[in-house]
PDB file of N, CA and C in Angstrom:
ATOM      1  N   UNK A   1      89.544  17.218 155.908  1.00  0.00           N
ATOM      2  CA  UNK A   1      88.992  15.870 155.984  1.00  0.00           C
ATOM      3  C   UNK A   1      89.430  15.092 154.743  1.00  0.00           C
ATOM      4  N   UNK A   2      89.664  13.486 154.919  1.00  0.00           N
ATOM      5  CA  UNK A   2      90.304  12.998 153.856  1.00  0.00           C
ATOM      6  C   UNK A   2      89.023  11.938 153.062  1.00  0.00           C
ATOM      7  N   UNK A   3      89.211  11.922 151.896  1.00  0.00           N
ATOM      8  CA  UNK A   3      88.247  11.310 151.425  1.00  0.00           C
ATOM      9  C   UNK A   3      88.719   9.384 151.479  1.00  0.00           C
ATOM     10  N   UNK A   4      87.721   8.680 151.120  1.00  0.00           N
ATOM     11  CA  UNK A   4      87.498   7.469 151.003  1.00  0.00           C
ATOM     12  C   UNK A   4      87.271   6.637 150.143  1.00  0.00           C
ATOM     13  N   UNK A   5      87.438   5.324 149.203  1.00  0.00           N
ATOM     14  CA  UNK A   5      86.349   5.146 148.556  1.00  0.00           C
ATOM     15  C   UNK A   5      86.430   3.402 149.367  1.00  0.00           C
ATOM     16  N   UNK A   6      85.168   3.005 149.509  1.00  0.00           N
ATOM     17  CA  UNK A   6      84.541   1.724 149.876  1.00  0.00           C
ATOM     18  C   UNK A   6      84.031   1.186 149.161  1.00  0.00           C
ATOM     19  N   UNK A   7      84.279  -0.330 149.173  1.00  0.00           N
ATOM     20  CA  UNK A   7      83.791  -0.970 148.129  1.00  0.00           C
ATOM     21  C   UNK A   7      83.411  -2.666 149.266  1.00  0.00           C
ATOM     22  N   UNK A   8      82.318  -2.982 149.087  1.00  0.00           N
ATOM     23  CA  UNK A   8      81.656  -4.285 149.348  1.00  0.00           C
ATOM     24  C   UNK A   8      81.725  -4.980 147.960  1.00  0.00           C
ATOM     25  N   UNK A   9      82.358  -6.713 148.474  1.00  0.00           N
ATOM     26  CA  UNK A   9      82.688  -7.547 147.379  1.00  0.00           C
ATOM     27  C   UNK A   9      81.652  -8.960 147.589  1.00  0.00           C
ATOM     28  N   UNK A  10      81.344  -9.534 147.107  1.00  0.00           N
ATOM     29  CA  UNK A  10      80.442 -10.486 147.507  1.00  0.00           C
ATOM     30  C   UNK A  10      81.628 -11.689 146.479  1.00  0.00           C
ATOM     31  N   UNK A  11      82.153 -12.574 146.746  1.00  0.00           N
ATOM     32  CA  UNK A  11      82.432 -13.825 146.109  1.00  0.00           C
ATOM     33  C   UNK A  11      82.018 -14.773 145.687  1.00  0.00           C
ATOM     34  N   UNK A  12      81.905 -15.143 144.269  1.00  0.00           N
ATOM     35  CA  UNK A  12      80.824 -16.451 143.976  1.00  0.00           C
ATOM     36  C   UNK A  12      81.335 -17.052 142.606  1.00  0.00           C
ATOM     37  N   UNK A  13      81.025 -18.242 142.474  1.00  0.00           N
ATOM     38  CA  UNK A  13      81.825 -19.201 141.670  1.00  0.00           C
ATOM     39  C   UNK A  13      81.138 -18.972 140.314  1.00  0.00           C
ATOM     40  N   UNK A  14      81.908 -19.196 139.254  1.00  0.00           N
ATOM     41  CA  UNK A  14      81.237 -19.290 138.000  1.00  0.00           C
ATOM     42  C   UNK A  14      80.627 -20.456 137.549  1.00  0.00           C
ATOM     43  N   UNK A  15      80.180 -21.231 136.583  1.00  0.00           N
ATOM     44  CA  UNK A  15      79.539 -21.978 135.854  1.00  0.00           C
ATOM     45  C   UNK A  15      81.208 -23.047 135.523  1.00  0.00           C
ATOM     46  N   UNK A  16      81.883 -22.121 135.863  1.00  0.00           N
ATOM     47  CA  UNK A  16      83.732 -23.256 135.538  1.00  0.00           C
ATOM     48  C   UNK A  16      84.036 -23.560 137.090  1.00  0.00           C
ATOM     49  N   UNK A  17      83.409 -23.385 138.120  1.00  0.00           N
ATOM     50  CA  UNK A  17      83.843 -23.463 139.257  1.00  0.00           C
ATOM     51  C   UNK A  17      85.188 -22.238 139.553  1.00  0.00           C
ATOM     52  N   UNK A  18      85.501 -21.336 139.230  1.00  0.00           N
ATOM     53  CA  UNK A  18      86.202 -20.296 139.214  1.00  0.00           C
ATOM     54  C   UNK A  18      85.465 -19.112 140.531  1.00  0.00           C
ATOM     55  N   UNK A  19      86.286 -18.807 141.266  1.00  0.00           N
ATOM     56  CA  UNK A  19      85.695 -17.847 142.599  1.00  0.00           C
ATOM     57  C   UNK A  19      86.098 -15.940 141.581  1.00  0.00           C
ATOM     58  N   UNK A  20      84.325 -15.194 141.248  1.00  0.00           N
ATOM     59  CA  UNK A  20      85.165 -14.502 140.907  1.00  0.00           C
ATOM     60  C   UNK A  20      84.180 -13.253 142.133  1.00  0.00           C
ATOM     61  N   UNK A  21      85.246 -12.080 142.638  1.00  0.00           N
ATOM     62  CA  UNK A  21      84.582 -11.428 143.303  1.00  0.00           C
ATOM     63  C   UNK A  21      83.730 -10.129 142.717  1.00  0.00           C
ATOM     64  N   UNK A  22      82.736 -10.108 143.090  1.00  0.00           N
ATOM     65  CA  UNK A  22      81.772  -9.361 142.464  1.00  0.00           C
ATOM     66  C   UNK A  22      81.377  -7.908 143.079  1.00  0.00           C
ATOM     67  N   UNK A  23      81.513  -6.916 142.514  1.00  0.00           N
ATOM     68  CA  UNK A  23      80.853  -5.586 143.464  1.00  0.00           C
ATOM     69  C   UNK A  23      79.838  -5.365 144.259  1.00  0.00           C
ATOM     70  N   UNK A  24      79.490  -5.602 144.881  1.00  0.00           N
ATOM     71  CA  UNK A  24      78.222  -5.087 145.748  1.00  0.00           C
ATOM     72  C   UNK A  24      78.060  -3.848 145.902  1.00  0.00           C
ATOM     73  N   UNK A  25      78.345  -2.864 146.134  1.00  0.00           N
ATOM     74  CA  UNK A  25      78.316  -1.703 146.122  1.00  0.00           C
ATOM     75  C   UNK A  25      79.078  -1.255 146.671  1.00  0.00           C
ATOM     76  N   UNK A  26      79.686   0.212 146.224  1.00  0.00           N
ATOM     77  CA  UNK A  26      81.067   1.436 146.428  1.00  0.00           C
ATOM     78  C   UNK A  26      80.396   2.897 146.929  1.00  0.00           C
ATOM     79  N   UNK A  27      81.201   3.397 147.800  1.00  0.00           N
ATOM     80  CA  UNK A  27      80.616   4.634 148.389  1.00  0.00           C
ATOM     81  C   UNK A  27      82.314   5.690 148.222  1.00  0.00           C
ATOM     82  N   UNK A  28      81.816   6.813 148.334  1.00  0.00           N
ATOM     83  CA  UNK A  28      82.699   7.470 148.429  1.00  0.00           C
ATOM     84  C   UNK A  28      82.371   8.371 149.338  1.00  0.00           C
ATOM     85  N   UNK A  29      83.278   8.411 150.797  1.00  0.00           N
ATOM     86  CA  UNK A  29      83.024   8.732 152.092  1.00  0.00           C
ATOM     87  C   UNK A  29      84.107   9.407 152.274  1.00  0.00           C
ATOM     88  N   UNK A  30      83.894  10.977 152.994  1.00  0.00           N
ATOM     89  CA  UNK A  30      84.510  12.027 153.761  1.00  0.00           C
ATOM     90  C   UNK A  30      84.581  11.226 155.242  1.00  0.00           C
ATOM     91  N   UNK A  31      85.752  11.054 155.442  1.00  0.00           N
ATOM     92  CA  UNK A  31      86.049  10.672 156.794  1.00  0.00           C
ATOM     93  C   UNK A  31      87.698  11.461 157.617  1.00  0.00           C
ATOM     94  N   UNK A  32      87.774  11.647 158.891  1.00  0.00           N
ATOM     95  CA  UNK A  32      89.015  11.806 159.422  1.00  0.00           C
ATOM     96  C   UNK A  32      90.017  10.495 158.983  1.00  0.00           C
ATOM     97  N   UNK A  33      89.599   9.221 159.330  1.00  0.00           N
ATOM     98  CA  UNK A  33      90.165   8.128 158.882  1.00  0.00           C
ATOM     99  C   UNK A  33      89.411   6.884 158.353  1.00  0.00           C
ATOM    100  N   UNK A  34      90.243   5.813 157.922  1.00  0.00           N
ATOM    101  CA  UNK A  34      89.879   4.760 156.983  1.00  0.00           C
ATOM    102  C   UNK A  34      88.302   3.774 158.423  1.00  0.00           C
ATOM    103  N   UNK A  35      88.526   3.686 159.106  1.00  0.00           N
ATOM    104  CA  UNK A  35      87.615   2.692 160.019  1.00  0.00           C
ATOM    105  C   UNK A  35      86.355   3.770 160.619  1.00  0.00           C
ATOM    106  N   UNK A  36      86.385   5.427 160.370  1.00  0.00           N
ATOM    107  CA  UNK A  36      85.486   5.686 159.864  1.00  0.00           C
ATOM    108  C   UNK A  36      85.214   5.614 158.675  1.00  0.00           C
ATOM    109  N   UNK A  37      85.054   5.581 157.678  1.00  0.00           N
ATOM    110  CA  UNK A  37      84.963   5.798 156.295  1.00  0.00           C
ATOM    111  C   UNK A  37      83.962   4.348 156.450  1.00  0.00           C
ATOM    112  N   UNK A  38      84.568   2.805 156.847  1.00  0.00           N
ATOM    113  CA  UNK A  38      83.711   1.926 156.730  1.00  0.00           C
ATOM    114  C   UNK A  38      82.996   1.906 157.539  1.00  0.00           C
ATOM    115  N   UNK A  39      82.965   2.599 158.412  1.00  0.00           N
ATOM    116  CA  UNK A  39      81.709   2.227 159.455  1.00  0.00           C
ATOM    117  C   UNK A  39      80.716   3.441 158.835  1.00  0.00           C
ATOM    118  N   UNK A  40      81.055   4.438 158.183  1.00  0.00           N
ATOM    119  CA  UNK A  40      79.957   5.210 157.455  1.00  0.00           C
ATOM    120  C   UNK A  40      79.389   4.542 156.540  1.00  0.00           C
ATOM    121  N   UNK A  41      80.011   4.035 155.426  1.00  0.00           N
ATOM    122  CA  UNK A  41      79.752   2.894 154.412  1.00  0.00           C
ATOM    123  C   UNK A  41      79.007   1.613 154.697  1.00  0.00           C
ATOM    124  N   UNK A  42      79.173   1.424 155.867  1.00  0.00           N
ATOM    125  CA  UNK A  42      78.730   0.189 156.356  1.00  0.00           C
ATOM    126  C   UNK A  42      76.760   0.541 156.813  1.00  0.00           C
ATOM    127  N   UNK A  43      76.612   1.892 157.172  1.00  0.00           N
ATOM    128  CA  UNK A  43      75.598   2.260 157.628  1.00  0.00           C
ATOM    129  C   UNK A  43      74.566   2.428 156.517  1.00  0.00           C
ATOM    130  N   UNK A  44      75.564   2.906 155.437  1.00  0.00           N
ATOM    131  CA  UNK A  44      75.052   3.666 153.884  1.00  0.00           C
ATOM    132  C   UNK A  44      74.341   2.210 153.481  1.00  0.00           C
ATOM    133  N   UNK A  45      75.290   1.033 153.535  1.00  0.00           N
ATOM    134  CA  UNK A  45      74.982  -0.170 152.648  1.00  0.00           C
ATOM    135  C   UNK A  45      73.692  -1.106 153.178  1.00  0.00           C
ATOM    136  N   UNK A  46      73.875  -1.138 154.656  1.00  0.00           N
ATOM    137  CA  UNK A  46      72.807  -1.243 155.066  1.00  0.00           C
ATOM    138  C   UNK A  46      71.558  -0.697 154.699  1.00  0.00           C
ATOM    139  N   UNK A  47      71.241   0.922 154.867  1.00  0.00           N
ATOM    140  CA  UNK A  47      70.337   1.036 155.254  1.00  0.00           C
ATOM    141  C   UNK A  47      69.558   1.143 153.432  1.00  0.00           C
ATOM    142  N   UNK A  48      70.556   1.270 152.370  1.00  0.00           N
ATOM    143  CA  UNK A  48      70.272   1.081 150.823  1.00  0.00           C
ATOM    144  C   UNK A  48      69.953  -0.284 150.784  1.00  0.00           C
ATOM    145  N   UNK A  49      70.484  -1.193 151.205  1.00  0.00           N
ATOM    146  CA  UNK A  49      69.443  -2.381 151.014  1.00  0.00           C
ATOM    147  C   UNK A  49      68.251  -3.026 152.129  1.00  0.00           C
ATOM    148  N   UNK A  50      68.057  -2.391 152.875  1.00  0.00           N
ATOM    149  CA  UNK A  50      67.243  -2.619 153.896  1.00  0.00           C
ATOM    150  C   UNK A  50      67.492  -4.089 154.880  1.00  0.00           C
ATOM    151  N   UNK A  51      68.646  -4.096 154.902  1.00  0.00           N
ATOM    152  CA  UNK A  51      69.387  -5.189 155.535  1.00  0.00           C
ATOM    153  C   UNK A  51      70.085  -4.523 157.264  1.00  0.00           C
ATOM    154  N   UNK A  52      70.343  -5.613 158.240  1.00  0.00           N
ATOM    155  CA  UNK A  52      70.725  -4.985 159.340  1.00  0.00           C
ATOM    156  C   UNK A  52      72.369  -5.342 160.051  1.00  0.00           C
ATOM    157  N   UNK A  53      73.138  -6.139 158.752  1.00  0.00           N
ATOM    158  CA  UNK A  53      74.451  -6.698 158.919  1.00  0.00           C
ATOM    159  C   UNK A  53      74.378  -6.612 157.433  1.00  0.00           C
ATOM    160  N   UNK A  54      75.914  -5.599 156.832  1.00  0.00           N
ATOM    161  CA  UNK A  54      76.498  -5.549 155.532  1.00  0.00           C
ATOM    162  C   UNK A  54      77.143  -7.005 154.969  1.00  0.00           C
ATOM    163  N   UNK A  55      77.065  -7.909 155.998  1.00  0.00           N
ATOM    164  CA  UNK A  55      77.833  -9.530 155.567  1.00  0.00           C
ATOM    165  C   UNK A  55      76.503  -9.911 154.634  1.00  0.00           C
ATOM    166  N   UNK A  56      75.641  -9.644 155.410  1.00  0.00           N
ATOM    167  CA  UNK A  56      74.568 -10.455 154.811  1.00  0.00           C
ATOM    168  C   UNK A  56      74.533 -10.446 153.105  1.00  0.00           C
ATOM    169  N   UNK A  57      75.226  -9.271 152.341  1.00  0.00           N
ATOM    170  CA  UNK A  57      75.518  -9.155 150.751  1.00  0.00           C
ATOM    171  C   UNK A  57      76.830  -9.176 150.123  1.00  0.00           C
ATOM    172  N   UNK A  58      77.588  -9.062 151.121  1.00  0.00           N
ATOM    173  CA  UNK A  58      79.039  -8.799 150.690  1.00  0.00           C
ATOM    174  C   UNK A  58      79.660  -9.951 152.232  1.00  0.00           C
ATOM    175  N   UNK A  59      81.192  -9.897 151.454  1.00  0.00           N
ATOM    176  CA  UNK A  59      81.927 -11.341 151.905  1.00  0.00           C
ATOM    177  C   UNK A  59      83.231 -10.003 152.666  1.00  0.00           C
ATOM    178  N   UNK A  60      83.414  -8.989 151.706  1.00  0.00           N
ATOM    179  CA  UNK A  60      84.767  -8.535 152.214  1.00  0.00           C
ATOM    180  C   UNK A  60      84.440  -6.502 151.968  1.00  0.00           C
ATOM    181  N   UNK A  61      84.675  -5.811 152.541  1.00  0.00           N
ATOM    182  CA  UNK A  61      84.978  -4.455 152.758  1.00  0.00           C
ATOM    183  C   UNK A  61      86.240  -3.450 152.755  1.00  0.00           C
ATOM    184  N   UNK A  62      86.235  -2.906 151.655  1.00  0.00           N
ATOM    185  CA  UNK A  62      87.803  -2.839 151.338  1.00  0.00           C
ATOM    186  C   UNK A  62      87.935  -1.164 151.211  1.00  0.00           C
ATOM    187  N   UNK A  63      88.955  -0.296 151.991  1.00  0.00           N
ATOM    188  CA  UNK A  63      88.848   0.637 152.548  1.00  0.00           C
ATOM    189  C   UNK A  63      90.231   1.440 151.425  1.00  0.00           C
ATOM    190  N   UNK A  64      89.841   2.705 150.414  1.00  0.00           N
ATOM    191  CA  UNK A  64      91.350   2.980 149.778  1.00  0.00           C
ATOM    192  C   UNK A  64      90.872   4.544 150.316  1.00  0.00           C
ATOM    193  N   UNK A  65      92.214   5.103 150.670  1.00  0.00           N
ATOM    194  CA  UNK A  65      92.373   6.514 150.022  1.00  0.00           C
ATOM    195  C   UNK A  65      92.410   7.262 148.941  1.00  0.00           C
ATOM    196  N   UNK A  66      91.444   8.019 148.869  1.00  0.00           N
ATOM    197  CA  UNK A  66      91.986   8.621 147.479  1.00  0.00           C
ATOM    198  C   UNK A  66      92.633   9.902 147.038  1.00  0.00           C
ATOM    199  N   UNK A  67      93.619  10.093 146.881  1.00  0.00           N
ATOM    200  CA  UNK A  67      95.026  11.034 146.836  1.00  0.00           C
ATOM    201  C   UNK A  67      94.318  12.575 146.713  1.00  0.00           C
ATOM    202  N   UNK A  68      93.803  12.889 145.730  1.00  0.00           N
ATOM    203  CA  UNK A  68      93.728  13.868 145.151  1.00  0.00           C
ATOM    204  C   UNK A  68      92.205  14.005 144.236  1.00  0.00           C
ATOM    205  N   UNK A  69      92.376  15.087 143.809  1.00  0.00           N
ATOM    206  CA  UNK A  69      90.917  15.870 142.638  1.00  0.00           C
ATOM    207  C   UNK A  69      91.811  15.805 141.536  1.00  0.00           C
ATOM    208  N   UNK A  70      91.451  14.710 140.351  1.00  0.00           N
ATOM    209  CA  UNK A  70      91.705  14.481 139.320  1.00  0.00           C
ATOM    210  C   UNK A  70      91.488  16.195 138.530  1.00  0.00           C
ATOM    211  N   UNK A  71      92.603  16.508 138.095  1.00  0.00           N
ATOM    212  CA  UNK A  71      92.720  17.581 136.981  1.00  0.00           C
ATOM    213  C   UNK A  71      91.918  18.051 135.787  1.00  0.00           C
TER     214      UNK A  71
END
């Protein structure tokens, strides 16, 4: 099984009018593939903020592989 890491971004302007994107929260998910991985993440983020749509905190959902077990 290949691992995941997910990350929810929420976007919001600074005090300069500048868009900067902000973390919402990152999971690191065992999945066969990447569209599981977010739909696990997506369940995780939900149900950690007691919300019933992950838009509702985050703007974007961004899906990486991660290669290997750091040495």
């Amino acid at each position: 099984m290949r691992t995941f890491l997910v990350t929810f971004h929420r976007t919001v302007s600074d005090g300069r009018g500048h868009d900067r994107r902000i973390i919402q929260q990152q999971s690191i998910v065992p999945a066969s593939y990447g569209e599981a991985a977010a739909d696990a993440a997506k369940a995780r983020f939900c149900q950690a903020a007691s919300i019933v749509d992950w838009r509702q905190r985050a703007d974007t959902c961004e899906v990486v592989e991660l290669s290997g077990q750091a040495a």
